[in-house]
PDB file of N, CA and C in Angstrom:
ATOM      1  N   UNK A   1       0.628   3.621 -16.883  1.00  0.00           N
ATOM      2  CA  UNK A   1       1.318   3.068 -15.745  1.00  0.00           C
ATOM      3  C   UNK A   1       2.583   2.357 -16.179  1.00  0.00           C
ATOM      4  N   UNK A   2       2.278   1.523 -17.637  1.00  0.00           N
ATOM      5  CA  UNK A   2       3.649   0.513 -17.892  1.00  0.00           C
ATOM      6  C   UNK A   2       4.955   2.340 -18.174  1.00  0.00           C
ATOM      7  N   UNK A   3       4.931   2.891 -18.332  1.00  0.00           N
ATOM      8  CA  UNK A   3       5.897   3.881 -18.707  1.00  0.00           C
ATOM      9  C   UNK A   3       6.507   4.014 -17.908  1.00  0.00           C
ATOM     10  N   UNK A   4       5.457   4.291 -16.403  1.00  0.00           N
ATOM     11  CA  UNK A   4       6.311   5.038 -15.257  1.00  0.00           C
ATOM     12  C   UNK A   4       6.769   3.661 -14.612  1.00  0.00           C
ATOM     13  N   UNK A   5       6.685   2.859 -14.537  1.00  0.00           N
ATOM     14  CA  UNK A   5       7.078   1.525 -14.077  1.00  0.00           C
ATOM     15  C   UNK A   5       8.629   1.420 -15.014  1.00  0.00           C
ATOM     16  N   UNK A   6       8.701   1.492 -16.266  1.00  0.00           N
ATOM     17  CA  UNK A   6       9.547   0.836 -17.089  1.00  0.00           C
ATOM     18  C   UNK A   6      10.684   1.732 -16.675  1.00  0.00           C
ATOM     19  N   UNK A   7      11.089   3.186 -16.286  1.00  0.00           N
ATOM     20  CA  UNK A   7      12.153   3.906 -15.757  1.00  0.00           C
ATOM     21  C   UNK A   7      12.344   3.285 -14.522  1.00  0.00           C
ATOM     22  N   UNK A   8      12.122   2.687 -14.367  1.00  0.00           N
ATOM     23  CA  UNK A   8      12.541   1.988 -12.257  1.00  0.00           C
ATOM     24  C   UNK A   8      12.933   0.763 -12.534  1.00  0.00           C
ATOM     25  N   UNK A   9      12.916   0.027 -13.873  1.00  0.00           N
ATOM     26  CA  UNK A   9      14.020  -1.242 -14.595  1.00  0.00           C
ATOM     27  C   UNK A   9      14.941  -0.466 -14.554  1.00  0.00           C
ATOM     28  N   UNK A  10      15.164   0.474 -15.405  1.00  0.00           N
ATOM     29  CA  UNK A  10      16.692   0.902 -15.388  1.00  0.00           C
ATOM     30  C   UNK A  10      17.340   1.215 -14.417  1.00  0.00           C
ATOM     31  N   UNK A  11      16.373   1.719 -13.323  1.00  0.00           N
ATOM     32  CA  UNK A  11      17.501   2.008 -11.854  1.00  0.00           C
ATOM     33  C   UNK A  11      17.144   3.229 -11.522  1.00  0.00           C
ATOM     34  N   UNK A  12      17.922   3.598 -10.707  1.00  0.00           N
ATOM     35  CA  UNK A  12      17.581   4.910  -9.927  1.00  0.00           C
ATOM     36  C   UNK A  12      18.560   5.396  -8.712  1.00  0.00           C
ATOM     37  N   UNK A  13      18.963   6.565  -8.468  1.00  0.00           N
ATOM     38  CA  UNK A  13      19.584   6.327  -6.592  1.00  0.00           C
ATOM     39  C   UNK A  13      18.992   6.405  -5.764  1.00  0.00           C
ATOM     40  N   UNK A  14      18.138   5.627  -6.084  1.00  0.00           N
ATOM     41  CA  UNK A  14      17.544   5.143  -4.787  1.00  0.00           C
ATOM     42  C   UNK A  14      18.510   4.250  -3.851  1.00  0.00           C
ATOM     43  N   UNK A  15      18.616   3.748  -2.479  1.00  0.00           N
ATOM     44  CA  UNK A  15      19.301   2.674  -2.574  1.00  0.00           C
ATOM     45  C   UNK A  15      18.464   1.641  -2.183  1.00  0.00           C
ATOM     46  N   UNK A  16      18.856   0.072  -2.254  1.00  0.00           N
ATOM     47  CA  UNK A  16      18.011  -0.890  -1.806  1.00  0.00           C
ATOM     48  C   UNK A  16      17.771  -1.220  -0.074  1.00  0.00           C
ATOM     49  N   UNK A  17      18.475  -0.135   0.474  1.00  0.00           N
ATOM     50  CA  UNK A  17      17.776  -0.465   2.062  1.00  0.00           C
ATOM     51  C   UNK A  17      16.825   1.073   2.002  1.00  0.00           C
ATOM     52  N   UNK A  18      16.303   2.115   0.890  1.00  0.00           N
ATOM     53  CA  UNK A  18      15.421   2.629   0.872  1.00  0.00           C
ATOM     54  C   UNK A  18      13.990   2.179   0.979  1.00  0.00           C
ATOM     55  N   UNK A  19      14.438   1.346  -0.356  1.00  0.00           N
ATOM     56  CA  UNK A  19      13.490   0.628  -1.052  1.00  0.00           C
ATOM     57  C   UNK A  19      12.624  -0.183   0.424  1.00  0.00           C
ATOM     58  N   UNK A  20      13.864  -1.060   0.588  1.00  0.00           N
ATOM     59  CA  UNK A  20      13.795  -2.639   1.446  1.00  0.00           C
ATOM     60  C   UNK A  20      12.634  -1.491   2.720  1.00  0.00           C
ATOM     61  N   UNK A  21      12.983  -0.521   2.917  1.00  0.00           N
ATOM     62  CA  UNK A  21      12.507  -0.041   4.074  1.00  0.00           C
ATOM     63  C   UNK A  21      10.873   0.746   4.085  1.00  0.00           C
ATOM     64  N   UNK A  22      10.782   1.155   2.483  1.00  0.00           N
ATOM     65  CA  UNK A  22       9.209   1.789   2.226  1.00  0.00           C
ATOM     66  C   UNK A  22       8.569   1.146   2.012  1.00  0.00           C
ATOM     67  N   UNK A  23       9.253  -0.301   1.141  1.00  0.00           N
ATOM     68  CA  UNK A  23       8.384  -1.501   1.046  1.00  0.00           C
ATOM     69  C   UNK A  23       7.578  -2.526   2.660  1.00  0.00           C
ATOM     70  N   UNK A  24       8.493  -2.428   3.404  1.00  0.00           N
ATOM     71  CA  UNK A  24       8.569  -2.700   4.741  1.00  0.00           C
ATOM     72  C   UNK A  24       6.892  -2.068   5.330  1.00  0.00           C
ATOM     73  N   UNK A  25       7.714  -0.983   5.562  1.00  0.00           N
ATOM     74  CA  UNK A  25       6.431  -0.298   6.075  1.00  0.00           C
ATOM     75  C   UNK A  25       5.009   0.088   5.539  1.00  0.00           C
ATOM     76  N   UNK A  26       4.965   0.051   3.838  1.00  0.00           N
ATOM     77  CA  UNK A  26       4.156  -0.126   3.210  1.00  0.00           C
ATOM     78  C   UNK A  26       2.970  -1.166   3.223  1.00  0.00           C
ATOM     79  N   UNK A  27       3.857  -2.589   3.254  1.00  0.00           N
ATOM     80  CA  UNK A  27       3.188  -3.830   3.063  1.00  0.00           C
ATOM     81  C   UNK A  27       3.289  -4.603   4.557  1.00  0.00           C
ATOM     82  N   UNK A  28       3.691  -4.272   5.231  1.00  0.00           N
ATOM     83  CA  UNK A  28       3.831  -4.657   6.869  1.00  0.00           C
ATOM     84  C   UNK A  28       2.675  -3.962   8.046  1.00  0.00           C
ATOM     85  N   UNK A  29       4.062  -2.796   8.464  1.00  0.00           N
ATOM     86  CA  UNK A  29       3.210  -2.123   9.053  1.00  0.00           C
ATOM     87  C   UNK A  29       1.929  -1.131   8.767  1.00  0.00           C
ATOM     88  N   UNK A  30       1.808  -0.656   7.792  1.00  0.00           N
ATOM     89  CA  UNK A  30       0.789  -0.002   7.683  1.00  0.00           C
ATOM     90  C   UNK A  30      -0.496  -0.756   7.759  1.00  0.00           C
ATOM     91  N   UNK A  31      -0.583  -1.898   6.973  1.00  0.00           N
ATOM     92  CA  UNK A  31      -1.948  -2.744   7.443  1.00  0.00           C
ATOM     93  C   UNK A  31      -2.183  -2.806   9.052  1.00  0.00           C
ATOM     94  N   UNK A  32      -1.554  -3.546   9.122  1.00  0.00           N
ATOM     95  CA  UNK A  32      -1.017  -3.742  11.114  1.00  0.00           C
ATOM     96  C   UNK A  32      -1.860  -2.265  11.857  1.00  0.00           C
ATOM     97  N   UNK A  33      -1.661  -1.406  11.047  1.00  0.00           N
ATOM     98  CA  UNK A  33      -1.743   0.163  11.636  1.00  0.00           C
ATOM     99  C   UNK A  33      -3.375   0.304  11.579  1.00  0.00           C
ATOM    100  N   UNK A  34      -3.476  -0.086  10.136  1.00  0.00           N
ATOM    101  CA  UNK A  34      -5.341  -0.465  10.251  1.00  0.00           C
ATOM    102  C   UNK A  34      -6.130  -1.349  10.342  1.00  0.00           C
ATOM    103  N   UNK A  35      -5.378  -2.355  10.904  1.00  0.00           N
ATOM    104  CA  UNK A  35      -6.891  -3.541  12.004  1.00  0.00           C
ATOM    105  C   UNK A  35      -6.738  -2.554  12.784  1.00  0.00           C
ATOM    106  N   UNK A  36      -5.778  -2.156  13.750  1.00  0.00           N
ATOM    107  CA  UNK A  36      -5.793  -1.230  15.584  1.00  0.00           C
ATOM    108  C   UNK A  36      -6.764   0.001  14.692  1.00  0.00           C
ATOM    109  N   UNK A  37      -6.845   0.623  13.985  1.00  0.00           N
ATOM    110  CA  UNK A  37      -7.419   2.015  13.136  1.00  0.00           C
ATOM    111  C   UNK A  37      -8.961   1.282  12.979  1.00  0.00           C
ATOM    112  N   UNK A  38      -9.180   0.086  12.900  1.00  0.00           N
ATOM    113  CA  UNK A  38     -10.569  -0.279  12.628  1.00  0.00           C
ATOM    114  C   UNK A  38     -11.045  -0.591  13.497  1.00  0.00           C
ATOM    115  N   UNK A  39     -10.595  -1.676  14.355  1.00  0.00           N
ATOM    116  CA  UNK A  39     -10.668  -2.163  15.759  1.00  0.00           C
ATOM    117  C   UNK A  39     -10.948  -0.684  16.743  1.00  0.00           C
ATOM    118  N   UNK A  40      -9.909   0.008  16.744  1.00  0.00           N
ATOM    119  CA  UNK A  40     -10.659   1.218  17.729  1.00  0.00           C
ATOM    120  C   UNK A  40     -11.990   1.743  17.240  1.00  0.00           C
ATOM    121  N   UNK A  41     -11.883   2.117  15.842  1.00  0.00           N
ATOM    122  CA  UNK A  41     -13.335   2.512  15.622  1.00  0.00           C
ATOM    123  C   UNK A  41     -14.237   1.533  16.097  1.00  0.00           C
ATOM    124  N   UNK A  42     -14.122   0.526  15.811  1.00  0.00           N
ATOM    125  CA  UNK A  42     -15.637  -0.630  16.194  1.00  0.00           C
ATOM    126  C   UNK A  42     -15.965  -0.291  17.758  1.00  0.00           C
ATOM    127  N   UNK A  43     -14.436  -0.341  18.356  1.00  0.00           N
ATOM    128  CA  UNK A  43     -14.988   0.073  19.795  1.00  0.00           C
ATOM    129  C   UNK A  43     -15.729   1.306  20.579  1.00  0.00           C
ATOM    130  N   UNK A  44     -15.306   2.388  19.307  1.00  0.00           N
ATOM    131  CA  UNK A  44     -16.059   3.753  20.112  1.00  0.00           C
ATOM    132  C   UNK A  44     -16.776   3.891  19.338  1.00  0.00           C
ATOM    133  N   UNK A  45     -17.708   2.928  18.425  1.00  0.00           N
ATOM    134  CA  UNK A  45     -19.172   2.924  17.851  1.00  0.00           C
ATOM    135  C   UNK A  45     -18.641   3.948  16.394  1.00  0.00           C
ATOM    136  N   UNK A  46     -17.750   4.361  15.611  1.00  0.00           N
ATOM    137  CA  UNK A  46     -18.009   4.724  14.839  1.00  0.00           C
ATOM    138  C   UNK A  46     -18.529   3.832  13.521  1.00  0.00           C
ATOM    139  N   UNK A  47     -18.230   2.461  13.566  1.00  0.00           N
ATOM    140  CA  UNK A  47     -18.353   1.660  12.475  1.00  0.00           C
ATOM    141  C   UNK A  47     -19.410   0.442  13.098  1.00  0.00           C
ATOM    142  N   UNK A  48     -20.279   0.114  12.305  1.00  0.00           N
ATOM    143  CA  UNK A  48     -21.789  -0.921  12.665  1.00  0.00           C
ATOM    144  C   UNK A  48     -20.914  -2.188  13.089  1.00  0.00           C
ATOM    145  N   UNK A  49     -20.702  -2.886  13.878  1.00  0.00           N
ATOM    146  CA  UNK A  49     -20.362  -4.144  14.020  1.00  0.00           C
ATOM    147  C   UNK A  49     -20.902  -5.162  13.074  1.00  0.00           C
ATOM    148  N   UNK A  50     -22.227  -5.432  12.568  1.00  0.00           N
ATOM    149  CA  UNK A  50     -22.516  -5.944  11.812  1.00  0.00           C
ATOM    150  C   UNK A  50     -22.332  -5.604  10.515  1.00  0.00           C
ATOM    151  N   UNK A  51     -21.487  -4.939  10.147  1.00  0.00           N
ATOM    152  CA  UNK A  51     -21.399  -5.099   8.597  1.00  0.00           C
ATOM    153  C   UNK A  51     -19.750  -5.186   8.538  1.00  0.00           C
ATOM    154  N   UNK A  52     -19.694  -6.606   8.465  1.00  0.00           N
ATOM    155  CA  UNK A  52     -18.403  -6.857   8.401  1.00  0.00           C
ATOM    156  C   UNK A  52     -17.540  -6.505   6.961  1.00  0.00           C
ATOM    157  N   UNK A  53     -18.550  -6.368   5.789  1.00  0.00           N
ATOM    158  CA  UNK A  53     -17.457  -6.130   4.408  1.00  0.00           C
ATOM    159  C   UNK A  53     -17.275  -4.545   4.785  1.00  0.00           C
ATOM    160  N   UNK A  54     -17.915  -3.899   4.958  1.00  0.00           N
ATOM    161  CA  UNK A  54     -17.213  -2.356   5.325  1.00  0.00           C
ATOM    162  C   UNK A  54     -16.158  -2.375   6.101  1.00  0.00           C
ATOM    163  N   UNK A  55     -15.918  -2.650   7.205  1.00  0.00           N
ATOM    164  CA  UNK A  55     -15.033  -3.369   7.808  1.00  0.00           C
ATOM    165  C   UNK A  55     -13.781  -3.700   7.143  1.00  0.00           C
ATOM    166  N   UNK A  56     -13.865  -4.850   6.489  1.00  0.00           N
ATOM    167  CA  UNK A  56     -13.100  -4.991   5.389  1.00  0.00           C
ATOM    168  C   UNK A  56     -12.373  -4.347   4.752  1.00  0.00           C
ATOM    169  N   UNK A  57     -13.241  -3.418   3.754  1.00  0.00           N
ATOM    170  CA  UNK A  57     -12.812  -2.196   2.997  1.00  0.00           C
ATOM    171  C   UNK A  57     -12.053  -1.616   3.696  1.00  0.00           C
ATOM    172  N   UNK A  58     -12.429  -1.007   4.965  1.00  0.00           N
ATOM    173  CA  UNK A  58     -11.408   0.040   5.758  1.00  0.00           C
ATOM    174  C   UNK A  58      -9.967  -0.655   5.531  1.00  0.00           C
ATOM    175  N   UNK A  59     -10.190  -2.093   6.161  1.00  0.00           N
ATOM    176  CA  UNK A  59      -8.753  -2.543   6.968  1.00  0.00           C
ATOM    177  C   UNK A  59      -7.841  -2.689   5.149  1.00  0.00           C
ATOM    178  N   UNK A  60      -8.553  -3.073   4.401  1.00  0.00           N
ATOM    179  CA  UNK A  60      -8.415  -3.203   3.097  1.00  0.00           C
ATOM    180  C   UNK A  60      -7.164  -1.743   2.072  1.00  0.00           C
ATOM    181  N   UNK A  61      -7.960  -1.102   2.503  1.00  0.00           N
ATOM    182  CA  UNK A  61      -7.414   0.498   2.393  1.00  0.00           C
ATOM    183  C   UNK A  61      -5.569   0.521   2.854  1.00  0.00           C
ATOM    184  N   UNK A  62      -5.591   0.285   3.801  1.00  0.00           N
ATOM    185  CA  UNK A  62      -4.435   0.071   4.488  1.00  0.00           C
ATOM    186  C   UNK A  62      -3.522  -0.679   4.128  1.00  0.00           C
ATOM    187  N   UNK A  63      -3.883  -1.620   2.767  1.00  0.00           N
ATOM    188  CA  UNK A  63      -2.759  -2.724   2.155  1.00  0.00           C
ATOM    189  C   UNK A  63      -2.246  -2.659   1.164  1.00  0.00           C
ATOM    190  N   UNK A  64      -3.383  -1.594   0.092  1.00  0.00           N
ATOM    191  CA  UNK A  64      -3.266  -1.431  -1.463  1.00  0.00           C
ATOM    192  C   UNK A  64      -2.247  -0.821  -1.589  1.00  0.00           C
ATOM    193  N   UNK A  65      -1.408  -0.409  -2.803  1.00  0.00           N
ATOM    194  CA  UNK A  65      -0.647  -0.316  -3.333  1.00  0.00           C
ATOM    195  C   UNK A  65      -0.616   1.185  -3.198  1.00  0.00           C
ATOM    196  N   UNK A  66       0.151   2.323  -3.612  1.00  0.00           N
ATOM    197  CA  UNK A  66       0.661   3.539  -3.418  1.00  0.00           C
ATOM    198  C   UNK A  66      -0.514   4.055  -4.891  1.00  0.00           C
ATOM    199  N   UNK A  67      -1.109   5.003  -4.489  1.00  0.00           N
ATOM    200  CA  UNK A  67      -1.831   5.839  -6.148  1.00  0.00           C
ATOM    201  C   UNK A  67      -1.085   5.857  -7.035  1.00  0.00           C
ATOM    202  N   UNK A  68      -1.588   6.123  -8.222  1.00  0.00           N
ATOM    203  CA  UNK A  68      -1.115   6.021  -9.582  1.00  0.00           C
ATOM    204  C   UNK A  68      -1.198   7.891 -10.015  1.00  0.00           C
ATOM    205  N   UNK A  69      -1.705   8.421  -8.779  1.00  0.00           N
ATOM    206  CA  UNK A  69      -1.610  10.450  -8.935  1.00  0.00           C
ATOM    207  C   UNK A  69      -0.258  10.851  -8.298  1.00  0.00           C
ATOM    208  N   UNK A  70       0.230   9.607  -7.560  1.00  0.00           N
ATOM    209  CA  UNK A  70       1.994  10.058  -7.054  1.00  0.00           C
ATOM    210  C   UNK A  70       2.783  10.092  -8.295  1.00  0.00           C
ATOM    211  N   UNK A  71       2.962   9.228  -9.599  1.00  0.00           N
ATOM    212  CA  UNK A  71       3.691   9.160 -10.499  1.00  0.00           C
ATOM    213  C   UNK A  71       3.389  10.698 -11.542  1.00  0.00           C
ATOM    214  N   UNK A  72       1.885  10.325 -11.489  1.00  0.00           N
ATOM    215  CA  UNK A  72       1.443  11.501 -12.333  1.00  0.00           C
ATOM    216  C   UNK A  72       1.722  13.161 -12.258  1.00  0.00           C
ATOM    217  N   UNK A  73       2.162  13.290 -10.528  1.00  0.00           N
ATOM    218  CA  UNK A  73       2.534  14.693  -9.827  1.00  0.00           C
ATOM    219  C   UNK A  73       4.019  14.172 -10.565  1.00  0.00           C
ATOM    220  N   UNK A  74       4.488  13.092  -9.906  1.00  0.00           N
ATOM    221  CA  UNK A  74       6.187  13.827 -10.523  1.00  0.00           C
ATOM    222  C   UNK A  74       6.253  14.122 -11.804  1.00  0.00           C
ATOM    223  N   UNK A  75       5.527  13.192 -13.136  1.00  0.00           N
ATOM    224  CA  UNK A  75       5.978  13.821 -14.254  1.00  0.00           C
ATOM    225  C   UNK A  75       5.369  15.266 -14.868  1.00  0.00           C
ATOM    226  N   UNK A  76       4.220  15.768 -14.197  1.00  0.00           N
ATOM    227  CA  UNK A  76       4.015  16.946 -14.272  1.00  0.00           C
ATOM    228  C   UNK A  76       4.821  18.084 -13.710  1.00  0.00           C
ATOM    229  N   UNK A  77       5.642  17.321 -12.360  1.00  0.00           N
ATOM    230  CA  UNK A  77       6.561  18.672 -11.983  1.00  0.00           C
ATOM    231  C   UNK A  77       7.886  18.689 -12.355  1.00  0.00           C
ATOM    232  N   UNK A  78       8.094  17.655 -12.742  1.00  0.00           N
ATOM    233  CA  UNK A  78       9.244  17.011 -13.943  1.00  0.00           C
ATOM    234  C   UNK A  78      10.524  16.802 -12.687  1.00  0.00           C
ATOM    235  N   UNK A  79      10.231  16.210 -11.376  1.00  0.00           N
ATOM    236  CA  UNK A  79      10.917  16.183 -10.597  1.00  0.00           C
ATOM    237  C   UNK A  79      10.677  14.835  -9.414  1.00  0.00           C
ATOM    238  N   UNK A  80      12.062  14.039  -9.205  1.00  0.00           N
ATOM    239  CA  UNK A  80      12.210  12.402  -9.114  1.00  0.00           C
ATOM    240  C   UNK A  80      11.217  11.967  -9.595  1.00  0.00           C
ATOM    241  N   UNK A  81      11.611  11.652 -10.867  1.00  0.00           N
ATOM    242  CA  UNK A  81      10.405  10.357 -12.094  1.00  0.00           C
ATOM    243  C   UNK A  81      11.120   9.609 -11.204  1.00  0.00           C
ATOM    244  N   UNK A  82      12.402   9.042 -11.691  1.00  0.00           N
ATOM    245  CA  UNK A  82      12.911   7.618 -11.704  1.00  0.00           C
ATOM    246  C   UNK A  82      13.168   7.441  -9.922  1.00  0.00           C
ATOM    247  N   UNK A  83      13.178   7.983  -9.199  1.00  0.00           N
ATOM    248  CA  UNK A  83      13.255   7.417  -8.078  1.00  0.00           C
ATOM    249  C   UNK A  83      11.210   7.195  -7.856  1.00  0.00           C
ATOM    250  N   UNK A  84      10.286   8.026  -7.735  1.00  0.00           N
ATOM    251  CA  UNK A  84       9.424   7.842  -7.942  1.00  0.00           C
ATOM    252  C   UNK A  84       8.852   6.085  -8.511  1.00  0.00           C
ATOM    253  N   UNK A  85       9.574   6.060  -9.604  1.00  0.00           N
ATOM    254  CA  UNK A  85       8.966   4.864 -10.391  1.00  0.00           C
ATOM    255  C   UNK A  85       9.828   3.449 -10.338  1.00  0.00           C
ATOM    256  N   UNK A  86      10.821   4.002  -9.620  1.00  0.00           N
ATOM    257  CA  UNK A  86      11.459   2.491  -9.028  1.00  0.00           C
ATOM    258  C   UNK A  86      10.726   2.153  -7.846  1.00  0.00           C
ATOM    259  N   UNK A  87      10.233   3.070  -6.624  1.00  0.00           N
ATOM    260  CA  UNK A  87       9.868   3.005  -5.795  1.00  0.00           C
ATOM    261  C   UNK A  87       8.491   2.012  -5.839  1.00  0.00           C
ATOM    262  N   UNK A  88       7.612   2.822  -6.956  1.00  0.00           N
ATOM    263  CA  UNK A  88       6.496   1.951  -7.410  1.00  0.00           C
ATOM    264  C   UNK A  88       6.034   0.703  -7.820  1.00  0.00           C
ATOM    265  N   UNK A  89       7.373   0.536  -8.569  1.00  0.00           N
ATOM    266  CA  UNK A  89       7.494  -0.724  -9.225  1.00  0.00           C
ATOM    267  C   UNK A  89       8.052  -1.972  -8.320  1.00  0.00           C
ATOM    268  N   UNK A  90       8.573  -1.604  -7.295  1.00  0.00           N
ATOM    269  CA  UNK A  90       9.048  -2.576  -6.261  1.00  0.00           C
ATOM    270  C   UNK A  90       7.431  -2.846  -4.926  1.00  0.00           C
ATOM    271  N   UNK A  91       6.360  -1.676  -5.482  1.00  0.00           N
ATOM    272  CA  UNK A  91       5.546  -1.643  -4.294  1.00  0.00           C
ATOM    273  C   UNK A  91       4.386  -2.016  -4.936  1.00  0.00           C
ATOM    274  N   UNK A  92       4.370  -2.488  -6.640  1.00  0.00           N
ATOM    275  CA  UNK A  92       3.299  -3.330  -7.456  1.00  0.00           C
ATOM    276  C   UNK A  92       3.836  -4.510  -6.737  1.00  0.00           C
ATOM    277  N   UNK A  93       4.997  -4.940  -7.448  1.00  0.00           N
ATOM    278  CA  UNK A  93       5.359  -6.055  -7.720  1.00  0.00           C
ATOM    279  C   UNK A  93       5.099  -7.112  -6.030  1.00  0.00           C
ATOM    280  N   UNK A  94       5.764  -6.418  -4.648  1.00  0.00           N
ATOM    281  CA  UNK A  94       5.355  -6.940  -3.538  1.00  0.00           C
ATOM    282  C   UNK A  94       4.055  -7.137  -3.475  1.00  0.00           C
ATOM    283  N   UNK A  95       3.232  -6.129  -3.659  1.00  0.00           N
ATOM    284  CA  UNK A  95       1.868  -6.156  -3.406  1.00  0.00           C
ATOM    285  C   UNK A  95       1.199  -7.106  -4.194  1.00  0.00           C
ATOM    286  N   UNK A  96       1.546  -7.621  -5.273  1.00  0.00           N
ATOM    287  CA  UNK A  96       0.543  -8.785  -5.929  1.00  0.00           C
ATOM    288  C   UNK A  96       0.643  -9.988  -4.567  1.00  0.00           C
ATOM    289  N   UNK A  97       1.714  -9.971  -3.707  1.00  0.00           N
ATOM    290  CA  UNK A  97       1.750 -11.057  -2.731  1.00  0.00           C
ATOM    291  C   UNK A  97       1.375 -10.679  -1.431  1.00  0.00           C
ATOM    292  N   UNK A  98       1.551  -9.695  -1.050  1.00  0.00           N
ATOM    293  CA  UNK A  98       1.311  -9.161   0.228  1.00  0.00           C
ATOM    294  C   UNK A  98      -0.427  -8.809   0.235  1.00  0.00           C
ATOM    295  N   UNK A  99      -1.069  -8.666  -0.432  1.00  0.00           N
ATOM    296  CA  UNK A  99      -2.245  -7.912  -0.822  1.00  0.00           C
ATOM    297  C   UNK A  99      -3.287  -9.457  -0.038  1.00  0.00           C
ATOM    298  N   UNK A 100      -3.212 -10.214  -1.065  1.00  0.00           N
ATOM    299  CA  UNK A 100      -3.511 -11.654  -1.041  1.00  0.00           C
ATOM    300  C   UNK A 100      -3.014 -12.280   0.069  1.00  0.00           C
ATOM    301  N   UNK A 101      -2.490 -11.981   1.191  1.00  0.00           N
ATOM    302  CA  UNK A 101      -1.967 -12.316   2.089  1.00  0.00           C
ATOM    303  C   UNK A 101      -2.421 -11.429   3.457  1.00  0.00           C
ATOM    304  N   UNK A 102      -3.316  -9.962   2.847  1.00  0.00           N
ATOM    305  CA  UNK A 102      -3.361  -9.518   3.851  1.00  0.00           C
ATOM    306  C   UNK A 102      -4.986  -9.748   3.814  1.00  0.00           C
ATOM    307  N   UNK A 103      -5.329  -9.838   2.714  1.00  0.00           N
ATOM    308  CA  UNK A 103      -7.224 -10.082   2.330  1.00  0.00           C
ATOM    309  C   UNK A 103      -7.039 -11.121   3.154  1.00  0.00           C
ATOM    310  N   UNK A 104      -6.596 -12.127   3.188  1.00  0.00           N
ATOM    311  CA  UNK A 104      -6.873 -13.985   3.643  1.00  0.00           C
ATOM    312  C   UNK A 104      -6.778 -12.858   4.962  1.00  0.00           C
ATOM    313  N   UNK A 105      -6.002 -12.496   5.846  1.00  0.00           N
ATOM    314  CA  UNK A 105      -5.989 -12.449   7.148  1.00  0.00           C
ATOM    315  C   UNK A 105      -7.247 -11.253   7.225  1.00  0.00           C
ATOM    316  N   UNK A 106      -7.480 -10.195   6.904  1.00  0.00           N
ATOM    317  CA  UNK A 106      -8.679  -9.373   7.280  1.00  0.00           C
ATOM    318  C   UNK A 106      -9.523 -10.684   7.261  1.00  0.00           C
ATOM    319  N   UNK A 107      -9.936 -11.532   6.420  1.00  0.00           N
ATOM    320  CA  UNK A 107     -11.417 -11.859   6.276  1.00  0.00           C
ATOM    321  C   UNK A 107     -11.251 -12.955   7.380  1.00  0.00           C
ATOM    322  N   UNK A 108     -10.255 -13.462   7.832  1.00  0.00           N
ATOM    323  CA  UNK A 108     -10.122 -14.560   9.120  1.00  0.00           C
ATOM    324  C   UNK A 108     -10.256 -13.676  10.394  1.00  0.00           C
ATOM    325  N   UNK A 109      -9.617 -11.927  10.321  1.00  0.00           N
ATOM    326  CA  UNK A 109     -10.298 -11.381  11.744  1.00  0.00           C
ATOM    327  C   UNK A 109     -11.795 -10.915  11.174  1.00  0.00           C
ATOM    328  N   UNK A 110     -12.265 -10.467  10.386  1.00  0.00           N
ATOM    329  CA  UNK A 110     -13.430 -10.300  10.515  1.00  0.00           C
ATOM    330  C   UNK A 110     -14.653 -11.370  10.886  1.00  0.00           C
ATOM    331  N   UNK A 111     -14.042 -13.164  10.461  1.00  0.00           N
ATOM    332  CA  UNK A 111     -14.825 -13.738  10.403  1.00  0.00           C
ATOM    333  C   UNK A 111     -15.688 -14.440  11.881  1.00  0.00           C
TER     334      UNK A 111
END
């Protein structure tokens, strides 16, 4: 992981309202997208109401960070590493804060 991370120090053309904007929707809306994605399930009975850490997990899913098999496809097809791994490295680095920010709020709606 430190490899494909360390090409996205040096840069990339990417630009920073790319970035500003996958990060956005990454660490914003997409959670947002799965309380309503969990919440509907609870309502049309696909998920037990009482087991709130499953629950969890789902809405949980929705916050983590981008796979570590996206970096691995580009350097196997030998095509955008470095936009790839700038992208990543801006969507670790948010996520150590956003992550921890979105756990505290799942476990306050679940609670």
């Amino acid at each position: 992981m430190g490899a494909n991370l360390l090409r996205g120090l040096k840069g990339s053309g990417v630009s920073r309202t790319v970035i500003i904007g996958i990060i956005g929707v990454r660490n914003m809306l997409l959670p947002l997208i799965g309380i309503g994605v969990v919440k509907a399930a609870l309502y049309l009975g696909l998920v037990a109401s009482d087991n709130k850490f499953y629950q969890f997990v789902l809405m949980l899913q929705f916050a983590v960070p981008p796979a570590m098999a996206v970096g691995t496809m580009t350097q196997f097809f030998q095509l955008g590493q470095c936009e790839t791994s700038v992208i990543m490295l801006w969507s670790y680095v948010v996520a150590a804060f956003s992550l921890t920010l979105w756990s505290t709020l799942f476990m306050w709606i679940l609670s």
